[in-house]
N, C-alpha and C. Protein backbone atom coordinates (compact mmCIF):
# COMPACT_ATOMS: atom_id res chain seq x y z
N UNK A 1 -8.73 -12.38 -5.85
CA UNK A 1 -8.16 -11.10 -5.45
C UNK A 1 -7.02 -10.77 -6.42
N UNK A 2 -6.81 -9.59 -6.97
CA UNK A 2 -6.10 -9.28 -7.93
C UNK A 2 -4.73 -9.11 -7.82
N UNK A 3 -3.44 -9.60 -8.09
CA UNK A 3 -1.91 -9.03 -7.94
C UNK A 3 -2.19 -8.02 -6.88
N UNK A 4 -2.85 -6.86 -8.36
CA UNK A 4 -2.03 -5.50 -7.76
C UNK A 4 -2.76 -5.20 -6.02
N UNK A 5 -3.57 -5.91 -5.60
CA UNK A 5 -4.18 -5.51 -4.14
C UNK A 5 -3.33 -6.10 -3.27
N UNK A 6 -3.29 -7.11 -3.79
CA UNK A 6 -2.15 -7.71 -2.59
C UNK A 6 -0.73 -7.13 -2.43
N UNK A 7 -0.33 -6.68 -3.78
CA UNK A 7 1.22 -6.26 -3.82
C UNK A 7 0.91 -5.05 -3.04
N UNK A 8 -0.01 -4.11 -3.19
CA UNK A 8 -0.31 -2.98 -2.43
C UNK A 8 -0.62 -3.26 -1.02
N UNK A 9 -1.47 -4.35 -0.62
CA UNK A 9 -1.50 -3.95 1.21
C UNK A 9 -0.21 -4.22 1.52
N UNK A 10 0.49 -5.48 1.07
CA UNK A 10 1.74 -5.49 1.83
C UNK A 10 2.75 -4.14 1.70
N UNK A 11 2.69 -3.76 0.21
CA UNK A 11 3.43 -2.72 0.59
C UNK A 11 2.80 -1.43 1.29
N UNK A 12 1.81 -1.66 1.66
CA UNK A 12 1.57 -0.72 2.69
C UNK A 12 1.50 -1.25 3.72
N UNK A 13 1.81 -1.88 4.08
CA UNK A 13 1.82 -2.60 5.65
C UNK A 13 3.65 -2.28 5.58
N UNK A 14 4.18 -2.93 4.96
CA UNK A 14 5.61 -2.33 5.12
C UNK A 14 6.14 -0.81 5.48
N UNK A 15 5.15 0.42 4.47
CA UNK A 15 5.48 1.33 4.78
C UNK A 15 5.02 2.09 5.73
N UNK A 16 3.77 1.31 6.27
CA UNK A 16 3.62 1.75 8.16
C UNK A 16 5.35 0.98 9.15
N UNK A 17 5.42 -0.15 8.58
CA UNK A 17 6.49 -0.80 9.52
C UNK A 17 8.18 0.53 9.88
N UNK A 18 8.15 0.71 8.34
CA UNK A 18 9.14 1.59 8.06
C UNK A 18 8.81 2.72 8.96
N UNK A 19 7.97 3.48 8.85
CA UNK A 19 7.28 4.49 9.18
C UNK A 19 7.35 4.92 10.73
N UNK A 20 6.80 3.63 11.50
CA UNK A 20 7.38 3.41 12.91
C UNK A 20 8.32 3.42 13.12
N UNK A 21 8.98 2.73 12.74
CA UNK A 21 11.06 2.61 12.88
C UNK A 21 11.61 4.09 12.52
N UNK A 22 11.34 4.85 11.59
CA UNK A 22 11.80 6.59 11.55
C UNK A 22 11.15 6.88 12.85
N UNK A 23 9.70 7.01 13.12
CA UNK A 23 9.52 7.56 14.46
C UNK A 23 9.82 7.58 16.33
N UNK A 24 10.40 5.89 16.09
CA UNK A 24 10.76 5.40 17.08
C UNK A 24 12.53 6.12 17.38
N UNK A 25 13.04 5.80 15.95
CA UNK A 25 15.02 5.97 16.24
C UNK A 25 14.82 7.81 16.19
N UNK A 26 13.71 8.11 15.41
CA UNK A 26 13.97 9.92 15.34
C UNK A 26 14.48 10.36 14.14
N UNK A 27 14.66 9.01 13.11
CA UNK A 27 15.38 9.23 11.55
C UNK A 27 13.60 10.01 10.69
N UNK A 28 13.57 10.92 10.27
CA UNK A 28 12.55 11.80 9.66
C UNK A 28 12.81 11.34 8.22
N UNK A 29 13.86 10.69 7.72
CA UNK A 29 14.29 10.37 6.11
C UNK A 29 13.14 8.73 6.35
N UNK A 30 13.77 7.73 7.29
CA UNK A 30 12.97 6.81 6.95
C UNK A 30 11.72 6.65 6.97
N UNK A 31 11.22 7.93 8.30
CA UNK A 31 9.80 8.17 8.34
C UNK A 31 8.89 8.70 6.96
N UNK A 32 9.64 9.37 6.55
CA UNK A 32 8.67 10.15 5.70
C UNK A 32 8.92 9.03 4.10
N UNK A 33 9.88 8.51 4.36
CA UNK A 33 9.85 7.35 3.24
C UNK A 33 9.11 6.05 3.49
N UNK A 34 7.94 5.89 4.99
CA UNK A 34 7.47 4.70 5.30
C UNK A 34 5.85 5.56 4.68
N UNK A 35 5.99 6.73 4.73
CA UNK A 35 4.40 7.19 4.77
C UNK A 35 4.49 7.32 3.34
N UNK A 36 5.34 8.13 2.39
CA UNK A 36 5.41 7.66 0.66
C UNK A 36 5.06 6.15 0.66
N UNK A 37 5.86 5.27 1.35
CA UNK A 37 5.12 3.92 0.94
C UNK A 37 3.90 3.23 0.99
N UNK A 38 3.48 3.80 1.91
CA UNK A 38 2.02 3.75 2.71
C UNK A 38 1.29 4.21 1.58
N UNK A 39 1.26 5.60 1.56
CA UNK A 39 0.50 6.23 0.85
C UNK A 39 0.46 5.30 -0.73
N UNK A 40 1.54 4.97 -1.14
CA UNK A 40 1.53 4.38 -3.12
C UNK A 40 0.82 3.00 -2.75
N UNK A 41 1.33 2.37 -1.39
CA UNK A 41 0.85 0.76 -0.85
C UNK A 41 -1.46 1.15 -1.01
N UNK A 42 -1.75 2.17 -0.49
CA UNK A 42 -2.66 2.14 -0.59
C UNK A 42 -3.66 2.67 -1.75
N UNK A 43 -2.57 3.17 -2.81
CA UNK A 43 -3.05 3.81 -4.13
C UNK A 43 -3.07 2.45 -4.86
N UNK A 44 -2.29 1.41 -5.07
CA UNK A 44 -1.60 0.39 -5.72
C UNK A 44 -2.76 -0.67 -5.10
N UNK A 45 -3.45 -0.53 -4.14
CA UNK A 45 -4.34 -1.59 -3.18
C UNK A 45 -5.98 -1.22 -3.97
N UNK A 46 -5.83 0.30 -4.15
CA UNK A 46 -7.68 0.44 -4.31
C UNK A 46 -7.61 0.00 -5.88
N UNK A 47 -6.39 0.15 -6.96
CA UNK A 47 -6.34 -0.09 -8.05
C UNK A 47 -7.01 -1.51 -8.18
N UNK A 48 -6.16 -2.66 -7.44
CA UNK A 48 -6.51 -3.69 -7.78
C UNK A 48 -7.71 -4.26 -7.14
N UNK A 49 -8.50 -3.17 -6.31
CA UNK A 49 -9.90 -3.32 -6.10
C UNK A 49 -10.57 -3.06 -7.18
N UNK A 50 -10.40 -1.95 -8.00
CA UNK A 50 -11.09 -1.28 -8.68
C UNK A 50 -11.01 -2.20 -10.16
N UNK A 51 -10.41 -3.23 -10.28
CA UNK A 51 -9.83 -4.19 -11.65
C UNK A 51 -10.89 -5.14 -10.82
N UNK A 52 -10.96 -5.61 -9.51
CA UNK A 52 -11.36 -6.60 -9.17
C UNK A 52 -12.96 -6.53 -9.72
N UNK A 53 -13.28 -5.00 -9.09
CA UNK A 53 -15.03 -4.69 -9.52
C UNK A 53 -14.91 -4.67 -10.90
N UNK A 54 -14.33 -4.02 -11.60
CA UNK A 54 -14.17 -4.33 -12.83
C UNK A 54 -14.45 -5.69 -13.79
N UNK A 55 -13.80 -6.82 -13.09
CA UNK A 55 -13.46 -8.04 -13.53
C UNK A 55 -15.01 -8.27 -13.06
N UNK A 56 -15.46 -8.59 -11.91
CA UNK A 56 -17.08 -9.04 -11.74
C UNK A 56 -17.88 -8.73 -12.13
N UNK A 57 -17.77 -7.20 -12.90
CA UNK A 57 -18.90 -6.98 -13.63
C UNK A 57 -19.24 -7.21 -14.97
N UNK A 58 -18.05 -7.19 -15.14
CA UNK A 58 -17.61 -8.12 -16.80
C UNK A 58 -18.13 -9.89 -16.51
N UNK A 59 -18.03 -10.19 -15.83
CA UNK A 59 -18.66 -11.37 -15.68
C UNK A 59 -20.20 -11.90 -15.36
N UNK A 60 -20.78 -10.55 -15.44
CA UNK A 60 -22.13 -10.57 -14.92
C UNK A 60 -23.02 -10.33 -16.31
């Protein structure tokens, strides 16, 4: 499994965590800064899918 997938779910698992915590206290700054994270956590996740297919097919 590649870096960048892993560095991406967690940081998208963080920026759901964040994300909840703005929605729960009512802070709209941390919320909307958990869903930017979310959102790059899951751009940063398909990348290192997309290296991963990459990498297997180069090996085939």
């Amino acid at each position: 499994m590649n870096e960048n997938r892993v560095e991406g779910l967690a940081k998208e698992a963080k920026g759901s965590i964040k994300e909840a915590i703005g929605k729960l206290t009512g802070d709209t700054t941390t919320e909307a800064e958990g869903k930017v994270e979310k959102v790059a956590g899951k751009a940063q996740a398909a990348a290192g899918k997309d290296i991963d297919t990459a990498e297997d097919v180069q090996k085939k």
